[in-house]
Protein backbone atom coordinates (compact mmCIF):
# COMPACT_ATOMS: atom_id res chain seq x y z
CA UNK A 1 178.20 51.03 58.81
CA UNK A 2 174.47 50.18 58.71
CA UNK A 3 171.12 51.35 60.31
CA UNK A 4 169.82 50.42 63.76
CA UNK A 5 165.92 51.82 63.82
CA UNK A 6 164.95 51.49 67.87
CA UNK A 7 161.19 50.22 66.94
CA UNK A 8 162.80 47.29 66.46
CA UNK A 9 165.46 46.61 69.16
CA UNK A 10 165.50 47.19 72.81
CA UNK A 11 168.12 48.48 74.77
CA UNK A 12 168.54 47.77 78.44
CA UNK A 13 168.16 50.72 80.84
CA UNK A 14 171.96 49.89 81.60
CA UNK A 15 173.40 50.00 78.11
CA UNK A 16 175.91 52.04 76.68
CA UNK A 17 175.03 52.62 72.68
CA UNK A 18 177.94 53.56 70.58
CA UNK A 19 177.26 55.14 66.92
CA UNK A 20 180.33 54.29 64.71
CA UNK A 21 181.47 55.82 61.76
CA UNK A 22 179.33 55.32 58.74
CA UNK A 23 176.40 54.16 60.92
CA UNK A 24 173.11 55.55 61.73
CA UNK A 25 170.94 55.92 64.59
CA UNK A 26 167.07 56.05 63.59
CA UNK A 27 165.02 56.73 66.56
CA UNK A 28 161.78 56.89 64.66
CA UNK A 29 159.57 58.39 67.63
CA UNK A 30 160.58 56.28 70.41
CA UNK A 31 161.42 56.87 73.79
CA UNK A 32 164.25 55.16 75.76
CA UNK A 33 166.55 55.35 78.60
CA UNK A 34 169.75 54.09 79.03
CA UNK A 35 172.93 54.87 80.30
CA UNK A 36 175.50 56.64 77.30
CA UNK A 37 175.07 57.27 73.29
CA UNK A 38 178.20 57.93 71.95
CA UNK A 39 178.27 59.00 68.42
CA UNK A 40 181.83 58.71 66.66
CA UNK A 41 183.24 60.67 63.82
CA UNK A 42 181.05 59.76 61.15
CA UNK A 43 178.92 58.60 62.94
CA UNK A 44 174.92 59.82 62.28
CA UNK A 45 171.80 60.03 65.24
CA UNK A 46 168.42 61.27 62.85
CA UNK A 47 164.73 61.33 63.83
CA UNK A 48 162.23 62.10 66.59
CA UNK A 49 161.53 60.67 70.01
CA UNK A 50 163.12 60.92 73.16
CA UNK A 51 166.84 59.20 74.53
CA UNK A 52 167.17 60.07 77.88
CA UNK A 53 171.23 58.82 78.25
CA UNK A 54 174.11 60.89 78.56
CA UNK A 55 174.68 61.38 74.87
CA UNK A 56 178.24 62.72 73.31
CA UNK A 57 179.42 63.00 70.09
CA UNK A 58 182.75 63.40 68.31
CA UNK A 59 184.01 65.55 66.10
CA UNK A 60 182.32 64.62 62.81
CA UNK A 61 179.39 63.23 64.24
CA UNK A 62 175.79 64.75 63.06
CA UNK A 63 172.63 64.83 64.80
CA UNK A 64 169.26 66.19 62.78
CA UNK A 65 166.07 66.16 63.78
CA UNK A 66 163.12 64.45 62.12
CA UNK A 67 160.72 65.72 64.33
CA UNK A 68 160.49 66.74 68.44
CA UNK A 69 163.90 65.13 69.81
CA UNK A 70 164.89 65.30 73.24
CA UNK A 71 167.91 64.28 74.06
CA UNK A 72 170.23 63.98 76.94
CA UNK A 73 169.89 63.26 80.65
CA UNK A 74 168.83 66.21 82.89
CA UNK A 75 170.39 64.52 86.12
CA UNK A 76 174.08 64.79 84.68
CA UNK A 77 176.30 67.52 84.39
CA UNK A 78 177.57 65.50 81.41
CA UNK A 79 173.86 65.26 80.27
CA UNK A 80 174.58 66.29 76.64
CA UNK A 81 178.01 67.29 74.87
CA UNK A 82 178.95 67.67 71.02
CA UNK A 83 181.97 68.13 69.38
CA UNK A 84 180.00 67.51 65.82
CA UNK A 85 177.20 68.95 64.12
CA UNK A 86 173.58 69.20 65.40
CA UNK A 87 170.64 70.51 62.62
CA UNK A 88 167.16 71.36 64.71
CA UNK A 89 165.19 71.26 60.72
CA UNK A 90 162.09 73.51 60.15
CA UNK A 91 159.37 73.05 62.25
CA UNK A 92 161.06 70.58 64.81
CA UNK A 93 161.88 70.96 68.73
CA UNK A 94 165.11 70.02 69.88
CA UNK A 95 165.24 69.44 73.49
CA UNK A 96 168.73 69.17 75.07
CA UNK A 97 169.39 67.88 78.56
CA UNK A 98 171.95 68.53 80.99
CA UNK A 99 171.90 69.44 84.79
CA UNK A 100 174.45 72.33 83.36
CA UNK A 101 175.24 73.69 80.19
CA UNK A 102 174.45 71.71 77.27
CA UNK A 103 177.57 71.74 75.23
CA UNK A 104 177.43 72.59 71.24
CA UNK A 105 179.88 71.42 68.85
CA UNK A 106 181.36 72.64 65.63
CA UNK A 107 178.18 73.65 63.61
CA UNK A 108 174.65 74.27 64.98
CA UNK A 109 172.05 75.51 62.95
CA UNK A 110 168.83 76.26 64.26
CA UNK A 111 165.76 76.75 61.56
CA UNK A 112 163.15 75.46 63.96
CA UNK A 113 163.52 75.48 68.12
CA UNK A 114 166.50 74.30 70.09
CA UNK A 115 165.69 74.27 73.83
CA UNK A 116 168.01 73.81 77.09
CA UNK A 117 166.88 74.85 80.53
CA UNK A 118 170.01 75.51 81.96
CA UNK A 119 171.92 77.04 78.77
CA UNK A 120 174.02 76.62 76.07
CA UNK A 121 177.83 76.50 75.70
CA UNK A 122 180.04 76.86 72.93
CA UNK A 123 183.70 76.31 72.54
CA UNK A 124 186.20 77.82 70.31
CA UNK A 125 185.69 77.86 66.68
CA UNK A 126 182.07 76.42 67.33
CA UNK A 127 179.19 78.32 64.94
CA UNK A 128 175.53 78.40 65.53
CA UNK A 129 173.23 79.59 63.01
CA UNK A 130 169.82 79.92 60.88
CA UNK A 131 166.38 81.53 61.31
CA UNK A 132 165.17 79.99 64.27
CA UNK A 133 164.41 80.49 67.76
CA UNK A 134 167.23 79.17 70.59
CA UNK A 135 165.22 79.20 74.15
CA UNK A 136 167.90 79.32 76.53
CA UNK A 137 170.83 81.14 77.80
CA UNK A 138 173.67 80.69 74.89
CA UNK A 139 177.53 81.55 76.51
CA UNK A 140 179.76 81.63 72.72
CA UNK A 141 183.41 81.40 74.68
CA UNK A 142 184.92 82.43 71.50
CA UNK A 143 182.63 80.72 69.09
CA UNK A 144 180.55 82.57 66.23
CA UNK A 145 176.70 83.41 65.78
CA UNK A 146 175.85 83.96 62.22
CA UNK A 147 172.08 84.71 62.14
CA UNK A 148 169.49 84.12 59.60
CA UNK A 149 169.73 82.07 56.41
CA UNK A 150 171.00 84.87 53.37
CA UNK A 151 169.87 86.63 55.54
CA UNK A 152 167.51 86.00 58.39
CA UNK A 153 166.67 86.36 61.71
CA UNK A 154 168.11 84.07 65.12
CA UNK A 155 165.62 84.67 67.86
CA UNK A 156 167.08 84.03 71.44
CA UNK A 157 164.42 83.55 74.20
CA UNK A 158 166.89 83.93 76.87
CA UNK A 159 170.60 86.05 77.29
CA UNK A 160 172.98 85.85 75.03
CA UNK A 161 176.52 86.16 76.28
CA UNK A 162 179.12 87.22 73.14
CA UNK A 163 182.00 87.34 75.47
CA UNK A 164 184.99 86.96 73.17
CA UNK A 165 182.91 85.59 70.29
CA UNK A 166 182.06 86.62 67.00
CA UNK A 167 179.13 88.10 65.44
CA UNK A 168 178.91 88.10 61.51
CA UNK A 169 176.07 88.91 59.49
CA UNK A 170 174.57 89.91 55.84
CA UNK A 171 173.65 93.00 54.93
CA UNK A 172 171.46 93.31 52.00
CA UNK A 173 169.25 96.17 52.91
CA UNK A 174 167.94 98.15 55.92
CA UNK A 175 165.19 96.30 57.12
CA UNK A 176 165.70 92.84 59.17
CA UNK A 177 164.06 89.70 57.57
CA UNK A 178 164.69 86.91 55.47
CA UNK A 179 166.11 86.75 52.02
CA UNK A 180 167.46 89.51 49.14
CA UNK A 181 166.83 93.28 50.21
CA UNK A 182 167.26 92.45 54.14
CA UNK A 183 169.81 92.01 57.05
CA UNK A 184 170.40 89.77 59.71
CA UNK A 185 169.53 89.97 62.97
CA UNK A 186 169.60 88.31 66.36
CA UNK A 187 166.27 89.03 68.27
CA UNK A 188 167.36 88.35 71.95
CA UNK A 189 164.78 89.26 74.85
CA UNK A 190 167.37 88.50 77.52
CA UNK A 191 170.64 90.44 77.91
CA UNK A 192 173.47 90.83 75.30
């Protein structure tokens, strides 16, 4: 394990980055192109800036956000896949990148703004959640939404396709907002 912070090391356009277990990725506001980031099981990618590579991660792997990240390569239908955990904190822009579907992984949780022009997948037993605002087309294929934060409300600028996923959420009252005394909701301006 260790730390590689890209302000201080430059990859070639051609590289292929792997993130192993125990290590950590530090973008720290730059932006770079190169061919693949893998992230392994473990394995951590934090910060803000901009990777344009093909990114995927295993299961176990964590991305957060520090900041605006875009990530992923917008000329490759395998532009940006997850099978681990992806945070978009407060406050922070996620971009994701794909020439399809972006794919989610186990847990996403969404307190500030996760974008993808051409939509979100999940997968089977995959969650996404919090009180933020997803701008793009989310497909769940049998994964969960789970809106708001105890509770809270997930805002979806775009459709939102439930098709054989689950939707669970708090009651605590009869008004929608955040905290004791409300509910969840999902604000979607697209189609459900």
């Amino acid at each position: 394990g260790g730390e590689f912070d890209l302000t201080t090391e430059a990859i070639a356009n051609t590289s292929s980055v792997s993130v192993e277990s125990a290590a950590t990725l530090d973008i720290n506001g730059v932006t770079d192109t190169f061919d693949a980031l893998s992230i392994a099981s473990g394995g951590i990618v934090s910060g803000a800036g901009t990777l344009a590579a093909n990114v995927s991660g295993a299961a176990g792997s964590a991305i957060t956000s520090g900041g605006t990240l875009i990530l992923g390569n917008a000329a490759s239908s395998t532009g940006f896949a997850t099978d681990g955990t992806l945070t978009a904190n407060s406050g922070h822009v996620v971009t994701l990148n794909d020439s399809d579907l972006a794919l989610l992984g186990s847990s996403t949780v969404v307190n500030g703004t996760l974008v993808a022009a051409n939509g979100l997948s999940m997968s089977s037993g995959d969650t996404v959640s919090g009180g933020g605002t997803i701008t793009a087309d989310l497909s769940t294929n049998s994964g969960s939404i789970k809106p708001g934060n105890s509770p809270g409300i997930l805002s979806v600028t775009g459709a939102l396709d439930l098709a054989d996923g689950t939707y669970e959420l708090e009651i605590d009252g009869t008004t929608a907002g955040t905290g004791a005394g409300f509910h969840d909701q999902t604000d979607v301006t697209g189609t459900v």
